[in-house]
Protein backbone atom coordinates (compact mmCIF):
# COMPACT_ATOMS: atom_id res chain seq x y z
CA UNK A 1 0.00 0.00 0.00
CA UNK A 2 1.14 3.33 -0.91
CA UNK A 3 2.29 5.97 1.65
CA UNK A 4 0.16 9.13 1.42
CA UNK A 5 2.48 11.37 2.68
CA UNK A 6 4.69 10.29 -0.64
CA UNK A 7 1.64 9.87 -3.01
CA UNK A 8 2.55 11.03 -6.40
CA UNK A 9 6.09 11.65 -5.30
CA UNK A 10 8.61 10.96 -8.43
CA UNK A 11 12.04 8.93 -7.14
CA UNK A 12 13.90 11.63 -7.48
CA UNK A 13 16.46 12.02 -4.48
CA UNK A 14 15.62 15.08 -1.94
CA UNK A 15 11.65 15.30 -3.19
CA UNK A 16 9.33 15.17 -0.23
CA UNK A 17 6.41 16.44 -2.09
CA UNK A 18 4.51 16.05 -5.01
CA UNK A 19 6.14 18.81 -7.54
CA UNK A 20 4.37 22.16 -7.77
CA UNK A 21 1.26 22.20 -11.34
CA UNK A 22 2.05 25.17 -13.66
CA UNK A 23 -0.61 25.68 -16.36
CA UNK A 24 1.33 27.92 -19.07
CA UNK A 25 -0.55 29.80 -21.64
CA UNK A 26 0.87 31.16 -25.01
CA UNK A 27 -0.43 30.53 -28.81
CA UNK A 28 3.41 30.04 -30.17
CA UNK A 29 3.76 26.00 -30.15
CA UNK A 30 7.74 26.79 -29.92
CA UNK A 31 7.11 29.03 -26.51
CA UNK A 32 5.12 26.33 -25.14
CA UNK A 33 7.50 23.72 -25.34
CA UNK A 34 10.66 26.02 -24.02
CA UNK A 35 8.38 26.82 -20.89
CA UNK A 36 7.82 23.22 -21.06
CA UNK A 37 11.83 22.28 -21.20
CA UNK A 38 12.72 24.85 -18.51
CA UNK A 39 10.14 24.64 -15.98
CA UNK A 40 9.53 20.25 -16.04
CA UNK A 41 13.88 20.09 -16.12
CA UNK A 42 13.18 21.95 -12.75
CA UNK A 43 11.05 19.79 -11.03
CA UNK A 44 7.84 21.30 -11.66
CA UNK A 45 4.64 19.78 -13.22
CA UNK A 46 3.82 21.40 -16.22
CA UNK A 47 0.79 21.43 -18.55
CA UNK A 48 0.08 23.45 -21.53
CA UNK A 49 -2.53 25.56 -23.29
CA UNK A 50 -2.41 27.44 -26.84
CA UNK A 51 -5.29 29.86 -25.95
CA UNK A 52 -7.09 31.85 -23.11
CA UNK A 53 -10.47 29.97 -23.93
CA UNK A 54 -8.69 26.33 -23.54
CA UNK A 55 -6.80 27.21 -20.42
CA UNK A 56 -9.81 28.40 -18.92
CA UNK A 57 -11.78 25.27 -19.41
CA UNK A 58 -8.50 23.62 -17.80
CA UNK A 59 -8.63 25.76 -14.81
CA UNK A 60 -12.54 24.78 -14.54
CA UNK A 61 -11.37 21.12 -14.28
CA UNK A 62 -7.52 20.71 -12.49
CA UNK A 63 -6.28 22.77 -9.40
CA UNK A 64 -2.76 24.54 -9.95
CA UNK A 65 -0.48 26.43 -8.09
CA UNK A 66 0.35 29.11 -11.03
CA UNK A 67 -0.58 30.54 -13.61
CA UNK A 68 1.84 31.52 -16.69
CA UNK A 69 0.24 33.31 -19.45
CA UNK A 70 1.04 35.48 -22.44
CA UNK A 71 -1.67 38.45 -23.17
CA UNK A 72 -1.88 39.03 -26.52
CA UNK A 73 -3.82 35.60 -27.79
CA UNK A 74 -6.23 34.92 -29.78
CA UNK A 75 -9.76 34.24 -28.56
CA UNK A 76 -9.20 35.15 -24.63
CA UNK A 77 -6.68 37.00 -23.88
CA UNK A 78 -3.95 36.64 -21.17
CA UNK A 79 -5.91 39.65 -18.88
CA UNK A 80 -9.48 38.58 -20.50
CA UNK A 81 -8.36 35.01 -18.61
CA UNK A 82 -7.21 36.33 -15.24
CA UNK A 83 -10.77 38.66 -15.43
CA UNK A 84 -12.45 35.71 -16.13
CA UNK A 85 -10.09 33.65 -13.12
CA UNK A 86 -11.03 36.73 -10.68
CA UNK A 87 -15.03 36.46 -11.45
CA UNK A 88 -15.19 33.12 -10.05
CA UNK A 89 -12.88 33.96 -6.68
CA UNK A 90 -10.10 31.68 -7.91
CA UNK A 91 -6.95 33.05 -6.00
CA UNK A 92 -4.46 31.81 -8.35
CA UNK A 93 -1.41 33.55 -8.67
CA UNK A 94 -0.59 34.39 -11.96
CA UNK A 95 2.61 35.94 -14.15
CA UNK A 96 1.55 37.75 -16.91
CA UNK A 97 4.09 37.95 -19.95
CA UNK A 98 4.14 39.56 -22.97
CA UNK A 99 5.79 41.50 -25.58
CA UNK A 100 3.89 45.14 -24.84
CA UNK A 101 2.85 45.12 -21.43
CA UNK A 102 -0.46 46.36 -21.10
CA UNK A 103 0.66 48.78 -18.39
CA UNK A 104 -2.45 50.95 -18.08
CA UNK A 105 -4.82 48.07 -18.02
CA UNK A 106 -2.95 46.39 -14.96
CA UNK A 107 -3.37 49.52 -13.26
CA UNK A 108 -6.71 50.17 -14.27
CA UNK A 109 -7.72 46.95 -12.86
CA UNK A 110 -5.27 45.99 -10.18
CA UNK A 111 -7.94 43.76 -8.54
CA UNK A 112 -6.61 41.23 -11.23
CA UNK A 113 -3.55 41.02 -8.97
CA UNK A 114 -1.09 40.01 -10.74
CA UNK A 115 1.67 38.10 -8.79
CA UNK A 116 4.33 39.15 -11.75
CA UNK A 117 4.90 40.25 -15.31
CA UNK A 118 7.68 38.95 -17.29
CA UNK A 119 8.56 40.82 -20.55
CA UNK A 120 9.69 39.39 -23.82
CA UNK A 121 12.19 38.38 -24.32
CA UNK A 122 13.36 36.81 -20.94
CA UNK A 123 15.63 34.12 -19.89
CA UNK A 124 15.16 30.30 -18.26
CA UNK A 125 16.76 31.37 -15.14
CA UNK A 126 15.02 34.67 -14.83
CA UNK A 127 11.59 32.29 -15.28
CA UNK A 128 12.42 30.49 -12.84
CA UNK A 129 13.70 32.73 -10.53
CA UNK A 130 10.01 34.51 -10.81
CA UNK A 131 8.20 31.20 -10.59
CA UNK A 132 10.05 30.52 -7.49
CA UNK A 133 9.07 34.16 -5.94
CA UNK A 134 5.53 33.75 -6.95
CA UNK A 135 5.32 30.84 -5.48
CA UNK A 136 6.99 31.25 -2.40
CA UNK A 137 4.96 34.70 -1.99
CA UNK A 138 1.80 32.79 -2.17
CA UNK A 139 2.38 30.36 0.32
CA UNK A 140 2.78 27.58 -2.69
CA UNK A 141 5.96 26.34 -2.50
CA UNK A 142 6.43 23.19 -2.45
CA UNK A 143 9.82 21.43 -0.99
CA UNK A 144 10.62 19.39 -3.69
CA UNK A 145 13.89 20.93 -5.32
CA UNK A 146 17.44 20.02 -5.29
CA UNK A 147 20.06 22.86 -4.76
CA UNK A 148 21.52 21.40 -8.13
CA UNK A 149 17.88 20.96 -9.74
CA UNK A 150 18.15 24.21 -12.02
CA UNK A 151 17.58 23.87 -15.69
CA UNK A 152 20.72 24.91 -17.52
CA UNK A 153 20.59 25.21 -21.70
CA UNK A 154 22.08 27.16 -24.04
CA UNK A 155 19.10 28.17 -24.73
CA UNK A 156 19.09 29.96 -21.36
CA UNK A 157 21.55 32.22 -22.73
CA UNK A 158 19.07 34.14 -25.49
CA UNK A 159 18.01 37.76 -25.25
CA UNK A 160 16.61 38.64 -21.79
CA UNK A 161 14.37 41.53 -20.37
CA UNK A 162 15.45 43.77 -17.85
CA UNK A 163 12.86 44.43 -15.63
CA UNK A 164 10.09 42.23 -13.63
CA UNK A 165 7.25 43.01 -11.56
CA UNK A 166 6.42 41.19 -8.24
CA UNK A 167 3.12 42.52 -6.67
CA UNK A 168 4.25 46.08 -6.75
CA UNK A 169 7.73 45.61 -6.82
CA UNK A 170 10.04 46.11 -9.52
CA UNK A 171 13.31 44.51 -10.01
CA UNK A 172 15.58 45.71 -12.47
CA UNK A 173 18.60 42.58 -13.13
CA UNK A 174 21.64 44.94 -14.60
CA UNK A 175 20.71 47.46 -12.39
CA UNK A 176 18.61 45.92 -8.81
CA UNK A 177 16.00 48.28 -7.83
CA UNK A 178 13.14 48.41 -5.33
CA UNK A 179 10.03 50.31 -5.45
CA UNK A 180 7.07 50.29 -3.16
CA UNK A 181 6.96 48.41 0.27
CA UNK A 182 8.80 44.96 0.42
CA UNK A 183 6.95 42.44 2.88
């Protein structure tokens, strides 16, 4: 009989728990399946939609712990979906990317709450690093990570953005920066 303290628990050395579910959401097949890549080679559990309408019939029918989705889709877009997510009470926490944030719009309707924003172009490690905040900030991280457990790819190397958005906070990577009030 199976333990259920270890149910669903992979035999990778130093898991305790079962890994943290990341529903991603972009239309480009090839983005899917680098989010894919980075964030499974990490340890999490990763599924995959191509549009705001499909990922919210997904949400409807799995629990996650976070949210990843791009904005500008067709269909439902990224904010469209976390409107949608909000309507219903869901308190997932979600990172919005995209190529144009839709600045005005998040602060128009900062009841969306946006955990982060990533912007295009950005690298694995500063994914991960945000997946790991936005987790951790919500209260969903899971212990099930080994200190050596980090994707690492050439690919990680590619064009990267400069700034990201936690809650309020913005963190510049050549040039660290703080602004508003750090819990």
């Amino acid at each position: 009989m199976e333990d259920p303290r270890t149910a669903g628990v992979g035999a990778t050395a130093g898991r305790t728990t079962a890994p943290n579910r990341l529903l991603v959401v972009d239309d480009e097949f090839a983005l899917r399946q680098w989010f894919t890549d980075v964030l499974a080679g990490s340890g999490y559990q990763v599924e995959t939609s191509e549009d705001g309408e499909t990922a919210w019939e997904t949400l409807q029918a799995r629990d996650y712990d976070l949210l990843i989705t791009d904005n500008n889709m067709p269909r439902v877009s990224g904010l469209e979906l976390i409107k949608m997510l909000r309507s219903k009470d869901m308190a997932l926490p979600v990172i919005l990317i995209s190529g144009a944030m839709p600045t005005q719009e998040l602060k128009r309707y900062r009841y969306l709450q946006v955990a982060a924003t990533l912007l295009k172009p950005f690298t694995a490690e500063q994914l991960l690093q945000t997946v790991r905040t936005v987790l951790s900030q919500s209260g969903r991280t899971r212990d099930h990570l080994e200190p050596d457990a980090i994707w690492k790819s050439p690919a990680s190397v590619h064009s990267l953005p400069s700034v990201m958005n936690f809650n309020g906070l913005e963190a510049k990577f050549h040039n660290l920066r703080y602004r508003g009030n750090p819990q």
